[in-house]
Protein backbone atom coordinates (compact mmCIF):
# COMPACT_ATOMS: atom_id res chain seq x y z
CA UNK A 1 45.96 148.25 143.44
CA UNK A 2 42.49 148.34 144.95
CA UNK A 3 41.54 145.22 142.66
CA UNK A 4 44.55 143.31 144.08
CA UNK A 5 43.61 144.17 147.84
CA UNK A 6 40.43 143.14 147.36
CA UNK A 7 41.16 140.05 145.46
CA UNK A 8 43.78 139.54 148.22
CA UNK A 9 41.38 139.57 150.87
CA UNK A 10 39.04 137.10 148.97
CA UNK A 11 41.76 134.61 148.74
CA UNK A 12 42.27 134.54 152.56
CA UNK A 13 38.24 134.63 153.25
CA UNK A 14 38.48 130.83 151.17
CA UNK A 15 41.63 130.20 152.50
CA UNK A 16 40.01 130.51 155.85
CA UNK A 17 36.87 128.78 155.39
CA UNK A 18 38.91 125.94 153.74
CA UNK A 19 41.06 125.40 156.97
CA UNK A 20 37.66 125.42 158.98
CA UNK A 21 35.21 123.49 157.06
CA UNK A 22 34.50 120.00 158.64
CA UNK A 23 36.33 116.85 157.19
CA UNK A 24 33.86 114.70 155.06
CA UNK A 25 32.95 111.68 157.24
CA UNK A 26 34.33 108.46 156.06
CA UNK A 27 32.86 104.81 156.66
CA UNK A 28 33.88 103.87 159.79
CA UNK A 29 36.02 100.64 158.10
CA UNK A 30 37.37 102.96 155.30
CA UNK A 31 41.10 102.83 155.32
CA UNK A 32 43.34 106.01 154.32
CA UNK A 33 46.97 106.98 154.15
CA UNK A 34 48.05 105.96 157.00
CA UNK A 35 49.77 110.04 157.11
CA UNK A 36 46.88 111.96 156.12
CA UNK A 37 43.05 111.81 157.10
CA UNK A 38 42.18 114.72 155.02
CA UNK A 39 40.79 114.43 151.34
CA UNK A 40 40.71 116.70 148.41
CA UNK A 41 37.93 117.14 146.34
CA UNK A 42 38.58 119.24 143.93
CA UNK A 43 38.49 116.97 140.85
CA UNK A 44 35.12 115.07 140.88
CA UNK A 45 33.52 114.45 137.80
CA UNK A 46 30.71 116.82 137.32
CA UNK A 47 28.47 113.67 136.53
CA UNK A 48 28.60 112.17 140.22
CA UNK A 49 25.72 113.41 142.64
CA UNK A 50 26.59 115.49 145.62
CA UNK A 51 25.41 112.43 147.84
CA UNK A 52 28.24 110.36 146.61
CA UNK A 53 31.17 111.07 148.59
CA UNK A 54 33.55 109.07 146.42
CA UNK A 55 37.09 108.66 147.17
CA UNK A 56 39.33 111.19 145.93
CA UNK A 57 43.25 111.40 146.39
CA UNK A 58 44.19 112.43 150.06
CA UNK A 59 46.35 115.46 150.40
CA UNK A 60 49.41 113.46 150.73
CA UNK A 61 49.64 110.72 148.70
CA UNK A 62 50.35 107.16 149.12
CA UNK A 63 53.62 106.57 147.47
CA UNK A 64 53.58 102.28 147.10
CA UNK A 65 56.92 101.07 148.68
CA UNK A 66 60.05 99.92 146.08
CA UNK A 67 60.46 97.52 144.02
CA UNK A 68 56.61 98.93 143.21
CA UNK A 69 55.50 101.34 140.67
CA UNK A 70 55.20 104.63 141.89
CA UNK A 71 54.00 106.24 138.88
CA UNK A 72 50.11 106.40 137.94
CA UNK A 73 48.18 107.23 134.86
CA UNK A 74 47.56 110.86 134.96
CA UNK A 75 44.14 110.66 135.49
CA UNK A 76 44.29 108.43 138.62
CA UNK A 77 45.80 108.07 142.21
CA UNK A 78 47.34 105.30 144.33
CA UNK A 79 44.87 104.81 147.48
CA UNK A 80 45.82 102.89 150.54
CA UNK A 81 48.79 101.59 152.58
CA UNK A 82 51.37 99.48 152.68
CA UNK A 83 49.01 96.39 153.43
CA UNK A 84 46.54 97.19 150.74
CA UNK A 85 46.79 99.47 147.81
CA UNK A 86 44.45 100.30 144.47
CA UNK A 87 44.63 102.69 141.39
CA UNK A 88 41.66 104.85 141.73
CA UNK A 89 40.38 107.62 139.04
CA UNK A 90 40.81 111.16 140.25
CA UNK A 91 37.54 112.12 139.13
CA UNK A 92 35.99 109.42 141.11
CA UNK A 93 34.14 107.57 138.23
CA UNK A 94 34.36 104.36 136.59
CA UNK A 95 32.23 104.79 133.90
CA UNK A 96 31.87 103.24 129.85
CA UNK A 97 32.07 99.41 131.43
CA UNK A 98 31.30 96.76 129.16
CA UNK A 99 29.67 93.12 130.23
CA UNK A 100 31.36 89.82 130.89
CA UNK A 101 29.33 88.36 128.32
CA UNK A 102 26.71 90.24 125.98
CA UNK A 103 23.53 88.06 128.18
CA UNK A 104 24.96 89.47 131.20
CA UNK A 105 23.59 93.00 133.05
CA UNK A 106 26.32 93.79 135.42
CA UNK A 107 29.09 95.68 134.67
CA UNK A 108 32.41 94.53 134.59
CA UNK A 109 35.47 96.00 135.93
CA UNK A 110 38.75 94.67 136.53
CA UNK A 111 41.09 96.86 139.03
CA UNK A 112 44.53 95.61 140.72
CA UNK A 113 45.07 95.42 144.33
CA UNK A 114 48.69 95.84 145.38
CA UNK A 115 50.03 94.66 149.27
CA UNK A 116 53.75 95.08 149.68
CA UNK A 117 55.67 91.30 149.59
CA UNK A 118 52.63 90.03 147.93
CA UNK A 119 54.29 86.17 146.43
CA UNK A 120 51.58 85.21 143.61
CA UNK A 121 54.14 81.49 144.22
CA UNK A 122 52.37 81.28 147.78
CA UNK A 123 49.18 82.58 147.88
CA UNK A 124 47.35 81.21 145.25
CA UNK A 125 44.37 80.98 145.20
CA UNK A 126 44.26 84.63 146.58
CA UNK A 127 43.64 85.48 150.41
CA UNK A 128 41.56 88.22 148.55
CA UNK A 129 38.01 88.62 149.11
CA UNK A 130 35.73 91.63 147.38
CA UNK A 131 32.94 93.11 148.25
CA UNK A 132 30.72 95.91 147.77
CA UNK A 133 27.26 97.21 148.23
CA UNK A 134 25.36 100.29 146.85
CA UNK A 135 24.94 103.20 148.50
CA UNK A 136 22.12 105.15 147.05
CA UNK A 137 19.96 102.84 146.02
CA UNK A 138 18.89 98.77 147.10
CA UNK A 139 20.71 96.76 144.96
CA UNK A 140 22.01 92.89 144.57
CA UNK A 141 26.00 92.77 146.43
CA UNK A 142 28.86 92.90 143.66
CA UNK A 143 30.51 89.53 142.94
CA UNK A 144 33.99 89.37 142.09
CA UNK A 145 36.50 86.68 140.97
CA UNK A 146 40.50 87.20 142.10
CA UNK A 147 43.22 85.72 140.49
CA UNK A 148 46.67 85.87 141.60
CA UNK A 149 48.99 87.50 138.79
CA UNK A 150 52.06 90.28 138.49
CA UNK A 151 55.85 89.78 136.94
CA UNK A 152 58.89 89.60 138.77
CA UNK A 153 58.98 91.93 142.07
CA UNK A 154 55.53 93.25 141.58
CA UNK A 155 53.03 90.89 141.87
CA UNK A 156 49.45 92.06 142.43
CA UNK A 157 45.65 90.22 142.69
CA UNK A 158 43.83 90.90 139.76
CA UNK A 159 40.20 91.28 140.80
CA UNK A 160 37.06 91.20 138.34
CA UNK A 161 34.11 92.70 139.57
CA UNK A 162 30.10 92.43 138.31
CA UNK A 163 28.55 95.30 139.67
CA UNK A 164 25.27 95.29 139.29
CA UNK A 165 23.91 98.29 138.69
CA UNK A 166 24.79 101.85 138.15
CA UNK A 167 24.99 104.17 140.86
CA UNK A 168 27.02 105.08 144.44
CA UNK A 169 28.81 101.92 145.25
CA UNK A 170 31.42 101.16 148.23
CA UNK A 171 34.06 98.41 147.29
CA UNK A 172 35.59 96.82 150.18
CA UNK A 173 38.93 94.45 149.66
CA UNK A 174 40.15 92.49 152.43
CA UNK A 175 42.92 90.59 152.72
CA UNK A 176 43.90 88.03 155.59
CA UNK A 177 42.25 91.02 157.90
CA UNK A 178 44.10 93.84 156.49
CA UNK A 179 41.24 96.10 155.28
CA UNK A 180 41.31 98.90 152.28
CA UNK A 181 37.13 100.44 151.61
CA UNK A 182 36.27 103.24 148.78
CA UNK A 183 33.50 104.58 147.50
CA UNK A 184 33.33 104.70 143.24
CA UNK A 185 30.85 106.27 141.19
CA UNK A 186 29.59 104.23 138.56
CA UNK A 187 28.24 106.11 135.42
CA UNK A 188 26.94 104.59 131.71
């Protein structure tokens, strides 16, 4: 009894300072759930520094509108709106990428970018553009290359990006002004 009283009261003492504790600032241009401006972080890869506030799934999630797949790999999360949407890994790392070509130093990634009654038909080349910079460190700018591609009902823009380097790195899509930022960890 006096165990569970005590363990009782430690549970509200957290629950408390949980409800208190300051929100982590976000870039000013980083787009969430349009529903929720609160994050969780409770599944951050142990590997990725303290100073690298990467994204991690908001405490309601973004559900991506029919005829779109709802469902995610168990290790990720759908970040974004309506108007721009990614797959993002819950632990906040992309890590293991291989190069383009075996001369090259950045690492590649590939990564989908969803906008609801996206036509692949019409917009191709891809409104699209990619960007990203590191934060932790100077570094070169990421390049990427977008492609339009999907099947039927659920197309999406295939991005490939050369990062750079390894580190803290904010990605920022933008498409025809509609605006989607997040912040990845990049590990060997």
């Amino acid at each position: 009894m006096f165990v569970e009283q005590r363990l009782s009261g430690l549970l509200f003492v957290v629950v408390f300072l949980v409800r208190i504790a300051p929100e982590p600032l976000a870039a000013p241009h980083e787009l969430r759930s349009p529903m929720d401006s609160t994050l969780q972080t409770n599944a951050v890869s142990a590997s990725v520094p303290q100073s690298c506030l990467v994204t991690q799934p908001p405490a309601q999630t973004f559900v991506p509108p029919s005829p779109y797949p709802s469902q995610h790999g168990s290790d990720g999360f759908w970040f974004g709106s309506e108007k721009l949407w990614v797959q993002l890994p819950t632990n906040g790392t992309w890590s293991h990428l291989p190069h383009y070509r075996p001369s090259d130093t950045a690492y590649r990634q590939k990564i989908q970018w969803w906008r609801k009654g996206y036509d692949w038909r019409t917009d191709n080349p891809s409104k699209l553009t990619v960007t990203g910079e590191r934060l932790d460190s100077p570094a070169p700018r990421l390049e990427s290359q977008s492609n339009a591609s999907g099947i039927t009902g659920q197309a999406f823009i295939m991005s490939g990006l050369d990062i750079p380097t390894l580190g803290c790195w904010r990605v920022n899509g933008d498409y025809a002004g509609d605006k989607l930022s997040f912040v990845i960890w990049v590990a060997p």
